[in-house]
PDB file of N, CA and C in Angstrom:
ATOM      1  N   UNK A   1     132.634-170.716-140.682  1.00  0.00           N
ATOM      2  CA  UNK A   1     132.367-170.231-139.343  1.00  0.00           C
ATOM      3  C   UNK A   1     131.001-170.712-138.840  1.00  0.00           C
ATOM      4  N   UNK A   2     129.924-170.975-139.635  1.00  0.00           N
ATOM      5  CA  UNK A   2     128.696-171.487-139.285  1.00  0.00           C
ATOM      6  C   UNK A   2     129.115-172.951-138.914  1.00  0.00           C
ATOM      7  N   UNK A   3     129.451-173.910-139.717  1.00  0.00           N
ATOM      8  CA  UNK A   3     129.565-175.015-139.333  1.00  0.00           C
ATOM      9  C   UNK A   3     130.265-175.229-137.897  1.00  0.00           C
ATOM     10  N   UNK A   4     131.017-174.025-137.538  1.00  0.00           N
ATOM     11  CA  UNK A   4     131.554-174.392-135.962  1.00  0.00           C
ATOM     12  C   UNK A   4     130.427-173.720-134.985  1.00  0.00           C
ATOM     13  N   UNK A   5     129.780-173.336-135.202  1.00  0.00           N
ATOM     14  CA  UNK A   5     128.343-172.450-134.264  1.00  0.00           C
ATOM     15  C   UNK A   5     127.484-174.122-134.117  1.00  0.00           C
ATOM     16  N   UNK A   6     127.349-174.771-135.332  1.00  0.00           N
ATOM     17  CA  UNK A   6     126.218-175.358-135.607  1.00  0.00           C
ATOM     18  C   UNK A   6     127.184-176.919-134.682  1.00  0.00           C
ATOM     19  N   UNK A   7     128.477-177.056-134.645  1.00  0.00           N
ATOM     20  CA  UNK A   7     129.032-177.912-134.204  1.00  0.00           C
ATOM     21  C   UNK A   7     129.073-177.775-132.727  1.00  0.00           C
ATOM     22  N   UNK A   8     129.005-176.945-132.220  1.00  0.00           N
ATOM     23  CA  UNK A   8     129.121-176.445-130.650  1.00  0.00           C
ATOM     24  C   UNK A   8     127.267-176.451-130.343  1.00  0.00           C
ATOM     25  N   UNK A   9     126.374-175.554-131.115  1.00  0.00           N
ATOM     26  CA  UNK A   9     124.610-175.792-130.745  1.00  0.00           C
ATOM     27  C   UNK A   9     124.671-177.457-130.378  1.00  0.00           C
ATOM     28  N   UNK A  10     124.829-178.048-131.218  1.00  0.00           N
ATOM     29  CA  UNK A  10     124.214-179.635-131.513  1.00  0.00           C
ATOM     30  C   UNK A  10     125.002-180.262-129.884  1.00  0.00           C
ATOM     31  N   UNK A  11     126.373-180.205-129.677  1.00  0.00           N
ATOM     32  CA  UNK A  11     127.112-180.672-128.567  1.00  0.00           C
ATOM     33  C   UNK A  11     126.180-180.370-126.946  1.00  0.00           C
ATOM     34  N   UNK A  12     125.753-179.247-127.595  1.00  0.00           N
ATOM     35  CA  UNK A  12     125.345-178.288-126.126  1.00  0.00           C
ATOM     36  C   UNK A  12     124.210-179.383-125.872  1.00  0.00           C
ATOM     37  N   UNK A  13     123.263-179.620-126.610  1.00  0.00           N
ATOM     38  CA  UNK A  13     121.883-179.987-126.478  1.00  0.00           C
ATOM     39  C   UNK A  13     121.697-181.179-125.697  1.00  0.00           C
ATOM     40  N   UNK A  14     121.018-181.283-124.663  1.00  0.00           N
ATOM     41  CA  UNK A  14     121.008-182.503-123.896  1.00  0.00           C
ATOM     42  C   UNK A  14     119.851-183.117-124.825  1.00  0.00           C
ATOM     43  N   UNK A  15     119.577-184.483-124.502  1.00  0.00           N
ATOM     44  CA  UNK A  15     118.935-185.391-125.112  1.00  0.00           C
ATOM     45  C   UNK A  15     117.467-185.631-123.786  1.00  0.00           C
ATOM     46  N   UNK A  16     116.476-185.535-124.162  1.00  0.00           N
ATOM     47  CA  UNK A  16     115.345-185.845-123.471  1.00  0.00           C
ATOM     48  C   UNK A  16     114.290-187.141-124.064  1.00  0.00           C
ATOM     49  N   UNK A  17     114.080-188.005-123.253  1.00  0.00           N
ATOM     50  CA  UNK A  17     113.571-189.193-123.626  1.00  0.00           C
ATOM     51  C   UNK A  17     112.575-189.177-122.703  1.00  0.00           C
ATOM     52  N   UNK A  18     111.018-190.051-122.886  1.00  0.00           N
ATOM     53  CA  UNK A  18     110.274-190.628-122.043  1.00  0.00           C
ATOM     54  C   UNK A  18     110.905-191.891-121.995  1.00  0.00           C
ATOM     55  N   UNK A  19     110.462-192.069-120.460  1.00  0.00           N
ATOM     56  CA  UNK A  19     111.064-193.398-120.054  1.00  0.00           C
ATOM     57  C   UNK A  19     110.193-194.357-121.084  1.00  0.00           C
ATOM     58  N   UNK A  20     109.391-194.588-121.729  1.00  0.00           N
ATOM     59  CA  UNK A  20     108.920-195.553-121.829  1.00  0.00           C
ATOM     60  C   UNK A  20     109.682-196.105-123.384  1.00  0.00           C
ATOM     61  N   UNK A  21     110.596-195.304-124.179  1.00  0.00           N
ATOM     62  CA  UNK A  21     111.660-195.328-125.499  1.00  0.00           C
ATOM     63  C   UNK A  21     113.055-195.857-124.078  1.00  0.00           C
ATOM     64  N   UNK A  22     113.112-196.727-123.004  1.00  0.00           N
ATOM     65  CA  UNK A  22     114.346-197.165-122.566  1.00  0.00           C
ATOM     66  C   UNK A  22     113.861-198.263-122.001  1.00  0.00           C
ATOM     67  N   UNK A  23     115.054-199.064-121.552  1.00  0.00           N
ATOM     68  CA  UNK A  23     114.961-200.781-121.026  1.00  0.00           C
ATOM     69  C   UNK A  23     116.026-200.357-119.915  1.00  0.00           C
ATOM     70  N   UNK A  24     115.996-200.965-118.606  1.00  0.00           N
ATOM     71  CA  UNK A  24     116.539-200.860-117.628  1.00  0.00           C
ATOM     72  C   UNK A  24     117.630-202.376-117.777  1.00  0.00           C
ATOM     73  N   UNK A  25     118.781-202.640-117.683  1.00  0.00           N
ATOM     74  CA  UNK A  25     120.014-203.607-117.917  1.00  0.00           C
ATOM     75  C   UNK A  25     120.558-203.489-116.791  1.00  0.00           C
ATOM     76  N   UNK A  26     120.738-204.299-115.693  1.00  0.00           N
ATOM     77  CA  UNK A  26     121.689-204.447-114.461  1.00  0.00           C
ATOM     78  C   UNK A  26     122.611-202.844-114.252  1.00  0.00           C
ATOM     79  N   UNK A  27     121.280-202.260-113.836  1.00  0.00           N
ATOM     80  CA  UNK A  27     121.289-201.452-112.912  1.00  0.00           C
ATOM     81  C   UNK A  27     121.129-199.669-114.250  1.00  0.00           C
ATOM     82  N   UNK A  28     121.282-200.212-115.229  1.00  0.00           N
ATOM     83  CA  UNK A  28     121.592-199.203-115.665  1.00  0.00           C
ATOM     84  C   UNK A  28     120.547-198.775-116.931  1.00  0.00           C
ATOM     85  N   UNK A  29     120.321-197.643-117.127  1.00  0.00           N
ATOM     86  CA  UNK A  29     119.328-197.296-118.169  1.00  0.00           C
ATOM     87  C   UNK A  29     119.761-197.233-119.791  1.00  0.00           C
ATOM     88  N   UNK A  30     119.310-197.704-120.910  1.00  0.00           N
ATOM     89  CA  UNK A  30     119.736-197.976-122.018  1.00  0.00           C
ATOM     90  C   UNK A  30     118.443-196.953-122.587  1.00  0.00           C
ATOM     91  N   UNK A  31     118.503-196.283-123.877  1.00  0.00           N
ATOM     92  CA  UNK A  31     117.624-196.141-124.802  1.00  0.00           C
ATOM     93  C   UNK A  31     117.380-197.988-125.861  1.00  0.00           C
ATOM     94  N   UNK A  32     116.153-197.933-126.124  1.00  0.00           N
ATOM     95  CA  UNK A  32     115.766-199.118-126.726  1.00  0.00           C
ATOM     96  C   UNK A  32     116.348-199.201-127.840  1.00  0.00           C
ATOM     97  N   UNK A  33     117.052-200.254-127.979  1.00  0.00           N
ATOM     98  CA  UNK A  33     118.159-200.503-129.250  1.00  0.00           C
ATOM     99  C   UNK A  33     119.321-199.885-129.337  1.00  0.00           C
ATOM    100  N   UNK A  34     119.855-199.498-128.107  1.00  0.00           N
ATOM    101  CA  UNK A  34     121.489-198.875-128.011  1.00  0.00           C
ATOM    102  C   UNK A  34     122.185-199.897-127.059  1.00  0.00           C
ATOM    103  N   UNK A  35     123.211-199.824-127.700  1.00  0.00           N
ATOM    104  CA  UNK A  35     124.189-201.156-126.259  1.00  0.00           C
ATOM    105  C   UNK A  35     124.773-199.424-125.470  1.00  0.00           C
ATOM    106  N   UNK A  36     124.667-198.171-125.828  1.00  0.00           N
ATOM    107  CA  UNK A  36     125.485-197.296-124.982  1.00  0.00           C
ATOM    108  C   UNK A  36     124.491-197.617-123.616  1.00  0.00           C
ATOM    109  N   UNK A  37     125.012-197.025-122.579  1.00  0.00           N
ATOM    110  CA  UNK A  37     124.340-196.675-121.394  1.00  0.00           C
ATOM    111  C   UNK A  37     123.377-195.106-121.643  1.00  0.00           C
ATOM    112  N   UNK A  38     122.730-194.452-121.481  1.00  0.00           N
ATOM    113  CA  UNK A  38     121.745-193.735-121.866  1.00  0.00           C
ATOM    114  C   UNK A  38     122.151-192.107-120.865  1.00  0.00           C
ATOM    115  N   UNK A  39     122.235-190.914-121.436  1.00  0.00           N
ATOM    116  CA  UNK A  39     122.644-190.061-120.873  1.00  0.00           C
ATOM    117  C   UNK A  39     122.302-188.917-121.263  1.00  0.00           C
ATOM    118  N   UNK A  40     121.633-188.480-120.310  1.00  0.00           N
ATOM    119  CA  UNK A  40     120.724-186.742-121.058  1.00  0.00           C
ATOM    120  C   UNK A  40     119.591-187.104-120.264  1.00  0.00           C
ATOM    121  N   UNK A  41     118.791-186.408-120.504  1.00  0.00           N
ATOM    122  CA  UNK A  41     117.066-186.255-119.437  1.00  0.00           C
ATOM    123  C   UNK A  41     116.460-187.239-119.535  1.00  0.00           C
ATOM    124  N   UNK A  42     115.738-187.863-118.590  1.00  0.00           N
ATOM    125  CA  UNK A  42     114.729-188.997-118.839  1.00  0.00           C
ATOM    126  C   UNK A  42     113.059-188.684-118.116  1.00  0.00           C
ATOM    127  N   UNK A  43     112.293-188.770-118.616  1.00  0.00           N
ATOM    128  CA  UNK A  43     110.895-188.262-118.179  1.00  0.00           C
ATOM    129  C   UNK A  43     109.654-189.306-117.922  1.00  0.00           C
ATOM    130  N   UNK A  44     109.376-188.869-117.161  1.00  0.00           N
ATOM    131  CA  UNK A  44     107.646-189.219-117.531  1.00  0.00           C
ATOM    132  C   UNK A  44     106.577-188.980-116.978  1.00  0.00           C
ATOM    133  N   UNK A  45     105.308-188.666-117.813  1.00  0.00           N
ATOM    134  CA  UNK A  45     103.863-188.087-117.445  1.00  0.00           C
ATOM    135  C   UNK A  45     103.183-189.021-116.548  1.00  0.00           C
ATOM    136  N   UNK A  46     101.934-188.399-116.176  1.00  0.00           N
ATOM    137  CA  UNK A  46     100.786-188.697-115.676  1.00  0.00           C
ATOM    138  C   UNK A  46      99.618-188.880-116.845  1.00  0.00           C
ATOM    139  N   UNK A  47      98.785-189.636-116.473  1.00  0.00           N
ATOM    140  CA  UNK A  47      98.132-189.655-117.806  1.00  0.00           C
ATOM    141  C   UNK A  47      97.201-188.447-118.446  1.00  0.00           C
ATOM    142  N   UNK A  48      96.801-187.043-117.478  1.00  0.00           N
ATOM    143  CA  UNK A  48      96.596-186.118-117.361  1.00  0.00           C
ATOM    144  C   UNK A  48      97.563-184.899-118.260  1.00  0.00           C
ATOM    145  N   UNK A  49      98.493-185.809-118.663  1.00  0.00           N
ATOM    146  CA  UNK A  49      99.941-185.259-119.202  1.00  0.00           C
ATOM    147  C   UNK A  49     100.991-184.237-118.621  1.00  0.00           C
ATOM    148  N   UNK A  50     100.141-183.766-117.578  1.00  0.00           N
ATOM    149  CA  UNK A  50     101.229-183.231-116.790  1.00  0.00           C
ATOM    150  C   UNK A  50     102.839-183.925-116.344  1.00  0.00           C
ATOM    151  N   UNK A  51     103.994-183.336-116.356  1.00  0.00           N
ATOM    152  CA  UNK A  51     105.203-184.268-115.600  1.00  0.00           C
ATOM    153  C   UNK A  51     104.780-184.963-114.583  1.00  0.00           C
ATOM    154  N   UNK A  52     105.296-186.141-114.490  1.00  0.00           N
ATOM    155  CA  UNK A  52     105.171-186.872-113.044  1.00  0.00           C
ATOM    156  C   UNK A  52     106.775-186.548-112.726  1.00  0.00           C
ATOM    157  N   UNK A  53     107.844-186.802-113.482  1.00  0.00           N
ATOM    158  CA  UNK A  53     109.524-186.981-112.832  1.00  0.00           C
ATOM    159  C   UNK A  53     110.133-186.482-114.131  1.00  0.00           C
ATOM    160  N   UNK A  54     111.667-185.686-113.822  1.00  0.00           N
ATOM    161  CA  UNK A  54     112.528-185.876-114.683  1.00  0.00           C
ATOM    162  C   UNK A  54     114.037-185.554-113.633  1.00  0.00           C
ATOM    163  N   UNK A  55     114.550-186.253-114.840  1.00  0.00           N
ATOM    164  CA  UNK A  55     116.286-186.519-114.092  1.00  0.00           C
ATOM    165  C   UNK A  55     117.215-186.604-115.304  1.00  0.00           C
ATOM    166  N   UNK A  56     118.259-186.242-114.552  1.00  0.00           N
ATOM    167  CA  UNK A  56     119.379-186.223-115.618  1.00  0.00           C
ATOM    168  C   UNK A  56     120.317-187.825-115.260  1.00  0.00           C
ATOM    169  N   UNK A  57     120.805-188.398-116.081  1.00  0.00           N
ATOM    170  CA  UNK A  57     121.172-189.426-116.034  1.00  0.00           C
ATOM    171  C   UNK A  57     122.497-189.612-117.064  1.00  0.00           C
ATOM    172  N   UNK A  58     124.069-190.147-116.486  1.00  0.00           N
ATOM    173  CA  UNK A  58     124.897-190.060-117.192  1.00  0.00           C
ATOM    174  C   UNK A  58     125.437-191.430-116.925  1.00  0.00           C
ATOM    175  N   UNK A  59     125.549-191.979-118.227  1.00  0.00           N
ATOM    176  CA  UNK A  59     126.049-193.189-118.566  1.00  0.00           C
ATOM    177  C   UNK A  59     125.207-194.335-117.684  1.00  0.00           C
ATOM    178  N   UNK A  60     123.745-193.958-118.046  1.00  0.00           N
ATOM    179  CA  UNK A  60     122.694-195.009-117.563  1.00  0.00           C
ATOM    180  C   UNK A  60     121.909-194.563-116.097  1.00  0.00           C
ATOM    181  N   UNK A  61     123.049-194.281-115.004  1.00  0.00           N
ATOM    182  CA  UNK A  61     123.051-193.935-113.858  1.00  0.00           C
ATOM    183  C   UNK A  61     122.746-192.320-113.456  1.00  0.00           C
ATOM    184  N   UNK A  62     121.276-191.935-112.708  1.00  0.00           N
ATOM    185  CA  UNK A  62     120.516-190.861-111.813  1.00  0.00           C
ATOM    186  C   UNK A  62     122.214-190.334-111.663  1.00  0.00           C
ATOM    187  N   UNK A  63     122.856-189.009-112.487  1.00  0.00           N
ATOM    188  CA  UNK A  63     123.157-188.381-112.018  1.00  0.00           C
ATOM    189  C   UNK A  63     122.821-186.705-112.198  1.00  0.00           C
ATOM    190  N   UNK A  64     123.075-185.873-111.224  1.00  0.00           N
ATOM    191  CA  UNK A  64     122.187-184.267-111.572  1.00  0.00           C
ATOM    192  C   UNK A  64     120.965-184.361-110.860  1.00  0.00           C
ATOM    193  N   UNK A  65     120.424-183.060-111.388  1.00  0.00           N
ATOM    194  CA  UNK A  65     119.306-182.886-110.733  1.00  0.00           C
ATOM    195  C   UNK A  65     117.845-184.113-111.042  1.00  0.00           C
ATOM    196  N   UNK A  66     117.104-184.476-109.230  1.00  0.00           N
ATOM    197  CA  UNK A  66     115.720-185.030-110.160  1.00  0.00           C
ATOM    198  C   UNK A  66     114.461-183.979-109.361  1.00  0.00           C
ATOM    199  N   UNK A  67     113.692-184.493-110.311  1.00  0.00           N
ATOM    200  CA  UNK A  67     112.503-183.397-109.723  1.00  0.00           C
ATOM    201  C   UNK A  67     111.046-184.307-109.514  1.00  0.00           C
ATOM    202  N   UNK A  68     110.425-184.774-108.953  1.00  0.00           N
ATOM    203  CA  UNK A  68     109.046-184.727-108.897  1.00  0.00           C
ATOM    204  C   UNK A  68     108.285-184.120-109.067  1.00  0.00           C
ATOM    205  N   UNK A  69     106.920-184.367-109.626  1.00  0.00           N
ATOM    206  CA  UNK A  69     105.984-183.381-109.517  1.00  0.00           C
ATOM    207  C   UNK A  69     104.042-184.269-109.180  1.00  0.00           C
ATOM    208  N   UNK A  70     103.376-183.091-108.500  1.00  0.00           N
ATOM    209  CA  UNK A  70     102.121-183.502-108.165  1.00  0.00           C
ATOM    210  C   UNK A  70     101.705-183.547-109.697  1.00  0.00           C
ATOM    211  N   UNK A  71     100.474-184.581-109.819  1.00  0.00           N
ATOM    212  CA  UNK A  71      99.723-184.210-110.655  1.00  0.00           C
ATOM    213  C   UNK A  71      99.301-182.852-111.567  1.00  0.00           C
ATOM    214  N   UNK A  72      99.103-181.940-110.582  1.00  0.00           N
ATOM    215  CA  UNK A  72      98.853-180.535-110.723  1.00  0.00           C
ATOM    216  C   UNK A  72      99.879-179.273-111.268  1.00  0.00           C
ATOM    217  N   UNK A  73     101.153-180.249-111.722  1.00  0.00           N
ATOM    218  CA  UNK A  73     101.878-179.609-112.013  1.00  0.00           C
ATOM    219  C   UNK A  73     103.382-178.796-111.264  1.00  0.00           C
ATOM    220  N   UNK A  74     102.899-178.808-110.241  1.00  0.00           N
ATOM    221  CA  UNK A  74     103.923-178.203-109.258  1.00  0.00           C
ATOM    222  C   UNK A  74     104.714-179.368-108.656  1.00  0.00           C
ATOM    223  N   UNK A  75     105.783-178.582-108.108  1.00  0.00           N
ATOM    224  CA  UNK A  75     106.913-179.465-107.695  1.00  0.00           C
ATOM    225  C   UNK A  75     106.680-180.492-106.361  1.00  0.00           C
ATOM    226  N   UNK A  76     107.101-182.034-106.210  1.00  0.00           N
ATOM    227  CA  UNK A  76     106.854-182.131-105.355  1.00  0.00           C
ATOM    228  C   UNK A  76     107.858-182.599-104.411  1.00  0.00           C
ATOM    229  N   UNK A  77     109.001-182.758-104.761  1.00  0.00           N
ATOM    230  CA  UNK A  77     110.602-182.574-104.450  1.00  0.00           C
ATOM    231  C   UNK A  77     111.651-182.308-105.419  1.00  0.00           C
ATOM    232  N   UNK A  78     112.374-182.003-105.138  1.00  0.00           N
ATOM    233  CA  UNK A  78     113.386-181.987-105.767  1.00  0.00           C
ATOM    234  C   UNK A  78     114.760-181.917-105.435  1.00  0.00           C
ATOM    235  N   UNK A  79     115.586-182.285-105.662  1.00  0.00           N
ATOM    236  CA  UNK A  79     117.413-182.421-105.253  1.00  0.00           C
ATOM    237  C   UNK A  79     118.272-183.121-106.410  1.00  0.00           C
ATOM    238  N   UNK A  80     119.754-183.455-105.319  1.00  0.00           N
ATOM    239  CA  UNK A  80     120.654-184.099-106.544  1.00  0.00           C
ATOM    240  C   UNK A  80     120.773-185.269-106.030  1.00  0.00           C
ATOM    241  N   UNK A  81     121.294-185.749-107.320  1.00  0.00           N
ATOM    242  CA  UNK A  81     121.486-187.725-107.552  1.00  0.00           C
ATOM    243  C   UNK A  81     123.412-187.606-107.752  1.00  0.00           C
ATOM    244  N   UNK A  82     124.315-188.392-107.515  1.00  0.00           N
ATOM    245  CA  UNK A  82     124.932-188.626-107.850  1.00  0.00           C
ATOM    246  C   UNK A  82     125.493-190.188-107.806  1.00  0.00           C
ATOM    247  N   UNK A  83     125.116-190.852-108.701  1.00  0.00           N
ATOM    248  CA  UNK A  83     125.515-192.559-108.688  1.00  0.00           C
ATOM    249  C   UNK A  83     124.271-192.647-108.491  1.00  0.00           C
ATOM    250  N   UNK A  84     122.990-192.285-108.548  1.00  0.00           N
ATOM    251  CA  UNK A  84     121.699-193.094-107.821  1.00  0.00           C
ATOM    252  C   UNK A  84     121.473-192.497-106.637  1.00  0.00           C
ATOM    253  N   UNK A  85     122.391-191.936-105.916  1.00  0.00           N
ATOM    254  CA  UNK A  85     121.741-191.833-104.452  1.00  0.00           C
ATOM    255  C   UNK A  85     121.920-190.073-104.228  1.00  0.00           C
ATOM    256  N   UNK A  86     120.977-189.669-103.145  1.00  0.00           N
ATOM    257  CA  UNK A  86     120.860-187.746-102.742  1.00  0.00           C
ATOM    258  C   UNK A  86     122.128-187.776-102.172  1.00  0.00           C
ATOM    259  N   UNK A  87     122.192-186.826-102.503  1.00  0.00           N
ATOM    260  CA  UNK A  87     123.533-185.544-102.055  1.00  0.00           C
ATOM    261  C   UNK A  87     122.877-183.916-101.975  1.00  0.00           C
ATOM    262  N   UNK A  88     123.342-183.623-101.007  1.00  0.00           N
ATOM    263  CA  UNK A  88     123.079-182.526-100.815  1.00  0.00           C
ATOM    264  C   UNK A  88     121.892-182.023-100.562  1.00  0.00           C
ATOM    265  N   UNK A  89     120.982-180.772-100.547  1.00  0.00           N
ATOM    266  CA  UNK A  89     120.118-180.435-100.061  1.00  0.00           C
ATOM    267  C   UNK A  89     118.403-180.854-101.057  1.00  0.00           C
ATOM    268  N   UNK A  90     118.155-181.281-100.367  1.00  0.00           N
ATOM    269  CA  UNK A  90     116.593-181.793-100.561  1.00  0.00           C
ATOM    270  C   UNK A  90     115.318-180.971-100.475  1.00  0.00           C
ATOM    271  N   UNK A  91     114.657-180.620-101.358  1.00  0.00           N
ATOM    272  CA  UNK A  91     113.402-179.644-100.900  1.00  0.00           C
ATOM    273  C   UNK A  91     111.860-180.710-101.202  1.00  0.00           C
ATOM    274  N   UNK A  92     111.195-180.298-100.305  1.00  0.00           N
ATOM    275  CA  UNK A  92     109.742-181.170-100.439  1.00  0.00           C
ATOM    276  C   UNK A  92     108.953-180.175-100.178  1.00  0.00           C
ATOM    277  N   UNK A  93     108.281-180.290-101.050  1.00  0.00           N
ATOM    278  CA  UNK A  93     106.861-179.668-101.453  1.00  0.00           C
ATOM    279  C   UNK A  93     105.818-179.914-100.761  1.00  0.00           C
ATOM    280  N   UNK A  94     104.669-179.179-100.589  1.00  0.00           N
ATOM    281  CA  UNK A  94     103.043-179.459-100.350  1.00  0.00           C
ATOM    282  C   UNK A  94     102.425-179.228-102.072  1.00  0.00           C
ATOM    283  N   UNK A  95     101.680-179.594-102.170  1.00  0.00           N
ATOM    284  CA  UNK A  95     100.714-179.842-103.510  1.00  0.00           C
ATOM    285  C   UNK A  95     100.323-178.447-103.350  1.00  0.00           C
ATOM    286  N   UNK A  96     100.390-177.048-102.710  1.00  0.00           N
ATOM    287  CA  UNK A  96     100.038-176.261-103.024  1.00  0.00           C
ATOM    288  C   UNK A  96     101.315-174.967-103.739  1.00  0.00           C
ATOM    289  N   UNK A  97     102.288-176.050-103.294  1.00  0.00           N
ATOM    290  CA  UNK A  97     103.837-175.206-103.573  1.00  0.00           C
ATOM    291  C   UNK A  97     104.677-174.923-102.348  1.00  0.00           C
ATOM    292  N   UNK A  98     104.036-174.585-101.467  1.00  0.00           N
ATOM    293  CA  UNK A  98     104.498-174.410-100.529  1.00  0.00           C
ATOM    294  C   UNK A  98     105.787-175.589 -99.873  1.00  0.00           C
ATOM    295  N   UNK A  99     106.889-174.802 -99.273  1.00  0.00           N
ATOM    296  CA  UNK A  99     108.032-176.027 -99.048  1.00  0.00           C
ATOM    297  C   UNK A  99     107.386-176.525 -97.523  1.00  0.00           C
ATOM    298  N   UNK A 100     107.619-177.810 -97.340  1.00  0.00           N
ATOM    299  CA  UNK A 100     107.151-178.992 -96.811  1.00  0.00           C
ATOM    300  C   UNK A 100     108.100-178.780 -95.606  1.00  0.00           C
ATOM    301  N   UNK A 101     109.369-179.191 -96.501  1.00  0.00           N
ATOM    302  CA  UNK A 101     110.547-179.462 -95.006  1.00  0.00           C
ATOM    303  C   UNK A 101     111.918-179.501 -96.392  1.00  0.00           C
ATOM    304  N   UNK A 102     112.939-179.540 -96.295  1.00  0.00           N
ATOM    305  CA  UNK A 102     114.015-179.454 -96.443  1.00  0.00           C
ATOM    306  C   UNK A 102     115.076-180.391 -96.072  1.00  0.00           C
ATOM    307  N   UNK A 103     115.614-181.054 -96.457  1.00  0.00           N
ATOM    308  CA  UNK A 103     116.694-182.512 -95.969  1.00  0.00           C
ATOM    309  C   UNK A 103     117.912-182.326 -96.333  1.00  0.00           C
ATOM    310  N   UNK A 104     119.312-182.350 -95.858  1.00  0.00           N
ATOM    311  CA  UNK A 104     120.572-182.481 -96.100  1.00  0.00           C
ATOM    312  C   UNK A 104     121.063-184.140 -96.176  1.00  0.00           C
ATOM    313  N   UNK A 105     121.410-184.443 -97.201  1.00  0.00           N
ATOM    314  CA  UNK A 105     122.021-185.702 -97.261  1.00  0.00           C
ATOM    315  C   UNK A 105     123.479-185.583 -97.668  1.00  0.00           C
TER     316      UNK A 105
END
């Protein structure tokens, strides 16, 4: 009965990478040394180490949520990707948090 808990945990777990462990291939995102297309979270800092971006990405290609962020930590948009491009509602930030403006695509 454990081995099916521990078989379903491991499935659940998305995969998080800094971009800088991937190579970009006609159009599509790879982890370095995989022929798969690359799928689960992809990130990366500021040199401050705060997030600069993360996105979910399936089978290479921005799909799910992406997020920006200021330096400072806070958000500085965020929405959905599907194929690469927004769908749906868009939020933009001010560097103090405060929402900016709002976009429907």
């Amino acid at each position: 009965m454990s081995s099916i808990f521990l078989l379903q945990l491991s499935c659940s777990e998305t995969e998080t990478v800094h971009i800088s462990k991937t190579v970009q291939f006609e159009g599509k995102i790879y982890l370095l040394d995989s022929d798969d297309p690359f799928t689960g979270i992809l990130f990366n800092e500021y040199s401050n180490g705060q997030r600069e971006y993360e996105g979910s990405y399936q089978k290479g290609v921005p799909n799910g949520v992406l997020t920006y962020y200021f330096d400072n930590g806070l958000k500085m948009r965020e929405g959905i990707l599907k194929n690469g491009s927004p769908k749906g509602r868009w939020t933009y930030y001010n560097s103090d948090g405060s929402i900016k403006e709002i976009k429907d695509h």
